[in-house]
Protein backbone atom coordinates (compact mmCIF):
# COMPACT_ATOMS: atom_id res chain seq x y z
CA UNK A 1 -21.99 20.65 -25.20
CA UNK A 2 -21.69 24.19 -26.55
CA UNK A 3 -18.47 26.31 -25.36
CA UNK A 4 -20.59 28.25 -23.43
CA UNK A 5 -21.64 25.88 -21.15
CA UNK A 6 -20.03 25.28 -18.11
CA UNK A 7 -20.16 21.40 -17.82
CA UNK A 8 -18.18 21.63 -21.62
CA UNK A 9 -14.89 20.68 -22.34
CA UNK A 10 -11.95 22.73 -24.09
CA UNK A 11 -8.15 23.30 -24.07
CA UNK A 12 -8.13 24.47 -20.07
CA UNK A 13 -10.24 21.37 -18.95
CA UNK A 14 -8.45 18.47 -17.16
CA UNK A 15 -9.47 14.97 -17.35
CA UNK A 16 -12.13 15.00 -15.56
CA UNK A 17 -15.39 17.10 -16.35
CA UNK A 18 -14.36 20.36 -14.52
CA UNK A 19 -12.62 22.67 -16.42
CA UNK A 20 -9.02 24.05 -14.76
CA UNK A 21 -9.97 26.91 -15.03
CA UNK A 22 -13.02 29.40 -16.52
CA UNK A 23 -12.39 32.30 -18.67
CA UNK A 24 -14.30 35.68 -19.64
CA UNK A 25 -13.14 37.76 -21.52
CA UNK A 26 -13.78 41.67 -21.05
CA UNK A 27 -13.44 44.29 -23.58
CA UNK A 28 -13.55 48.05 -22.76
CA UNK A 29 -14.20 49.63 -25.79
CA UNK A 30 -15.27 53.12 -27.68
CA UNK A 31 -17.77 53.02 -30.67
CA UNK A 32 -19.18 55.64 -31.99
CA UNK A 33 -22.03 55.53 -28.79
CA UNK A 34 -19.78 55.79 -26.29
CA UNK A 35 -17.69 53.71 -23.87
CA UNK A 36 -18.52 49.94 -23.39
CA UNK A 37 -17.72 46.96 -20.96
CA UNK A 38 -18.94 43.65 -22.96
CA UNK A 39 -18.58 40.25 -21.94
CA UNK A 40 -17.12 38.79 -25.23
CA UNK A 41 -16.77 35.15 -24.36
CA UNK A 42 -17.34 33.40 -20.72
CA UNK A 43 -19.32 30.18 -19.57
CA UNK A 44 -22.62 31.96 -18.84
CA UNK A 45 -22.96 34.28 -22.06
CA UNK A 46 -21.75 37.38 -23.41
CA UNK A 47 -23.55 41.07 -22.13
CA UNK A 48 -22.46 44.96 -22.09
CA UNK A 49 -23.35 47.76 -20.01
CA UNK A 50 -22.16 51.76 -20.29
CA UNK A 51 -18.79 52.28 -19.02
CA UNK A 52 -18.65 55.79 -17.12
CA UNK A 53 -15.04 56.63 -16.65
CA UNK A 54 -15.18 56.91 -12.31
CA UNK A 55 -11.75 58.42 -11.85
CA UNK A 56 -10.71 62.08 -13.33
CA UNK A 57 -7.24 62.06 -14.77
CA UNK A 58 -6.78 64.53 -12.03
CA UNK A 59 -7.39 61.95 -9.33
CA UNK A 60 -5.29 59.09 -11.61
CA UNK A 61 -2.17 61.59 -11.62
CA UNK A 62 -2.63 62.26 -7.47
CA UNK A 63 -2.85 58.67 -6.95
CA UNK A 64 0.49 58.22 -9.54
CA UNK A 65 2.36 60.66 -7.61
CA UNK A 66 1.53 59.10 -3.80
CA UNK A 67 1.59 55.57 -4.87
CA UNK A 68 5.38 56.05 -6.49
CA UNK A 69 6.86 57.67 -3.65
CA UNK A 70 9.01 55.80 -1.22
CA UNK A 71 7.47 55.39 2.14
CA UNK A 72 7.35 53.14 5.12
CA UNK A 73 4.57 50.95 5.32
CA UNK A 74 3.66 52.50 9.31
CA UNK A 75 3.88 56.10 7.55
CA UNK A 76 0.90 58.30 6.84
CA UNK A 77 1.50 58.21 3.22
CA UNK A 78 1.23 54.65 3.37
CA UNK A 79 -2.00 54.61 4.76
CA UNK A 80 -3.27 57.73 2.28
CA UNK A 81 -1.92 55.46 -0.79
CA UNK A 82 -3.97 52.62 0.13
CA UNK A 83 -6.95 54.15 1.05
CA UNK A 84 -6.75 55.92 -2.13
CA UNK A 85 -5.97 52.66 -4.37
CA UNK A 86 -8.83 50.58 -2.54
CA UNK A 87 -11.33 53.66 -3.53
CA UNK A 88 -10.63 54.22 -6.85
CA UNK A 89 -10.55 50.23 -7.38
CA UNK A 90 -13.34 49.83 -6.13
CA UNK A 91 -15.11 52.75 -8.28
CA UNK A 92 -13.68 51.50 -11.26
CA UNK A 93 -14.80 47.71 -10.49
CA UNK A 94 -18.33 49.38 -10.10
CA UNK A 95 -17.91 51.11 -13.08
CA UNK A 96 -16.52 48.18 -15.15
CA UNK A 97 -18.90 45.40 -14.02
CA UNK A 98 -22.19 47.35 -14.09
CA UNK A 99 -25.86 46.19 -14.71
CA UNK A 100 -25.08 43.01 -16.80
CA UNK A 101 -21.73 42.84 -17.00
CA UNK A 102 -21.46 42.65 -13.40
CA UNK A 103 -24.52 39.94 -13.37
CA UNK A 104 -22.54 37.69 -15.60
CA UNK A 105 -18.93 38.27 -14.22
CA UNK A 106 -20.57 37.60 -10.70
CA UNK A 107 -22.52 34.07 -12.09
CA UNK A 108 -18.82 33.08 -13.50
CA UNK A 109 -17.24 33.88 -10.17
CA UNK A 110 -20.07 31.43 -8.58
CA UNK A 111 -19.71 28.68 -11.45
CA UNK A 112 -15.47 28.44 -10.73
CA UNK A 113 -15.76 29.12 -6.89
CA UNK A 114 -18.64 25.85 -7.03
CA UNK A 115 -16.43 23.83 -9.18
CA UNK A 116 -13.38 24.35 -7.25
CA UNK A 117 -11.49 26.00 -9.61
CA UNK A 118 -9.86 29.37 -10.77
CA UNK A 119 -12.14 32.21 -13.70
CA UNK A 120 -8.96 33.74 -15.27
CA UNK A 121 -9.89 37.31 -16.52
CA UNK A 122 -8.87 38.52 -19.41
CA UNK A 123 -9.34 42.33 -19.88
CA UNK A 124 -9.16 43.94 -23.72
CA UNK A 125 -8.76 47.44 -23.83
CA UNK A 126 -9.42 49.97 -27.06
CA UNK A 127 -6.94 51.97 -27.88
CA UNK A 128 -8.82 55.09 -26.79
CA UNK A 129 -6.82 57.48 -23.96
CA UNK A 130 -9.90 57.22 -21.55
CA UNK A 131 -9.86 53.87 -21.46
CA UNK A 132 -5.60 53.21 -21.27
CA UNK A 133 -5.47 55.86 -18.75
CA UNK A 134 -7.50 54.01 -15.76
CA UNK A 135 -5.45 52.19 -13.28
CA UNK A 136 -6.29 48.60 -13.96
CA UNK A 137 -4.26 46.95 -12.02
CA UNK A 138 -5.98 48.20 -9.18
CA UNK A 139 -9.34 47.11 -9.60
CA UNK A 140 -11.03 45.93 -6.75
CA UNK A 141 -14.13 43.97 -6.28
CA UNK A 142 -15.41 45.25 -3.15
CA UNK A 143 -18.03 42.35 -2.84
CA UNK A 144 -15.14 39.50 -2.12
CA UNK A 145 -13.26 42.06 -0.61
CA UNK A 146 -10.02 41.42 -2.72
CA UNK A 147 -7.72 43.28 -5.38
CA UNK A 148 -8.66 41.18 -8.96
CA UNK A 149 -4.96 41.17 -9.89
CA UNK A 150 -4.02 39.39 -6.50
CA UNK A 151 -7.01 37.50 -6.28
CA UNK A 152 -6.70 33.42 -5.62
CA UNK A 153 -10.36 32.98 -7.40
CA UNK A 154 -9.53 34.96 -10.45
């Protein structure tokens, strides 16, 4: 079976024909066209789409400031910081997993959530400021209604 198919075998497979886990691989990158999200490797294929930086570094330094500030979590500012993270996650999941991208990343979700198991995630970043500056760890796909980094699917 080719590594691309999800029935195959490889170094995260257990015994049995399941794999123990799925990975894609995502790489935001700059070329001389623009900004890219490509699927470089997962069980259904590889595809890119234009990545359209959603959040100003305006909005990145606002959120920066209110997320690092000590609050309780019945405060206003608690409820202003989340709001604010679950937004801009969500733009930048949008923005990240458009037109194909998000089309494959959604079939991998579908292949590990069938076979009972996990699709790890593994996001590749060029070394351009744009693309460093967004706040990855808060991406959230607002279609399983979950934060990916906290995720038990991915």
């Amino acid at each position: 079976m080719s590594s691309r198919d999800p029935g195959s075998r490889d170094s995260r497979t257990s015994f049995g024909s399941t794999p123990a886990e799925y990975a894609l691989n995502l790489f935001i990158e700059q070329n001389e066209d623009g900004i890219y999200s490509r699927v470089m490797d997962s069980p259904v294929g590889t595809a890119a789409a234009v990545f359209r930086s959603p959040v100003s570094t305006t909005e990145i330094e606002a959120f920066a400031r209110a997320a690092s500030n000590p609050y309780r979590p019945d405060s206003r500012q608690y409820e202003v910081a989340r709001t604010s993270a679950r937004g801009i996650g969500e733009r930048l999941f949008d923005a990240t997993c458009a037109g194909a991208v998000g089309a494959v990343f959604h079939r991998c979700m579908d292949i590990a959530w069938q076979a009972s198991t996990r699709l790890r995630i593994r996001l590749l970043l060029s070394e351009t400021p744009e693309v460093l500056r967004q706040p990855w760890e808060i991406l959230f796909n607002h279609m399983r209604n979950e934060y990916m980094t906290l995720s038990p699917h991915a």
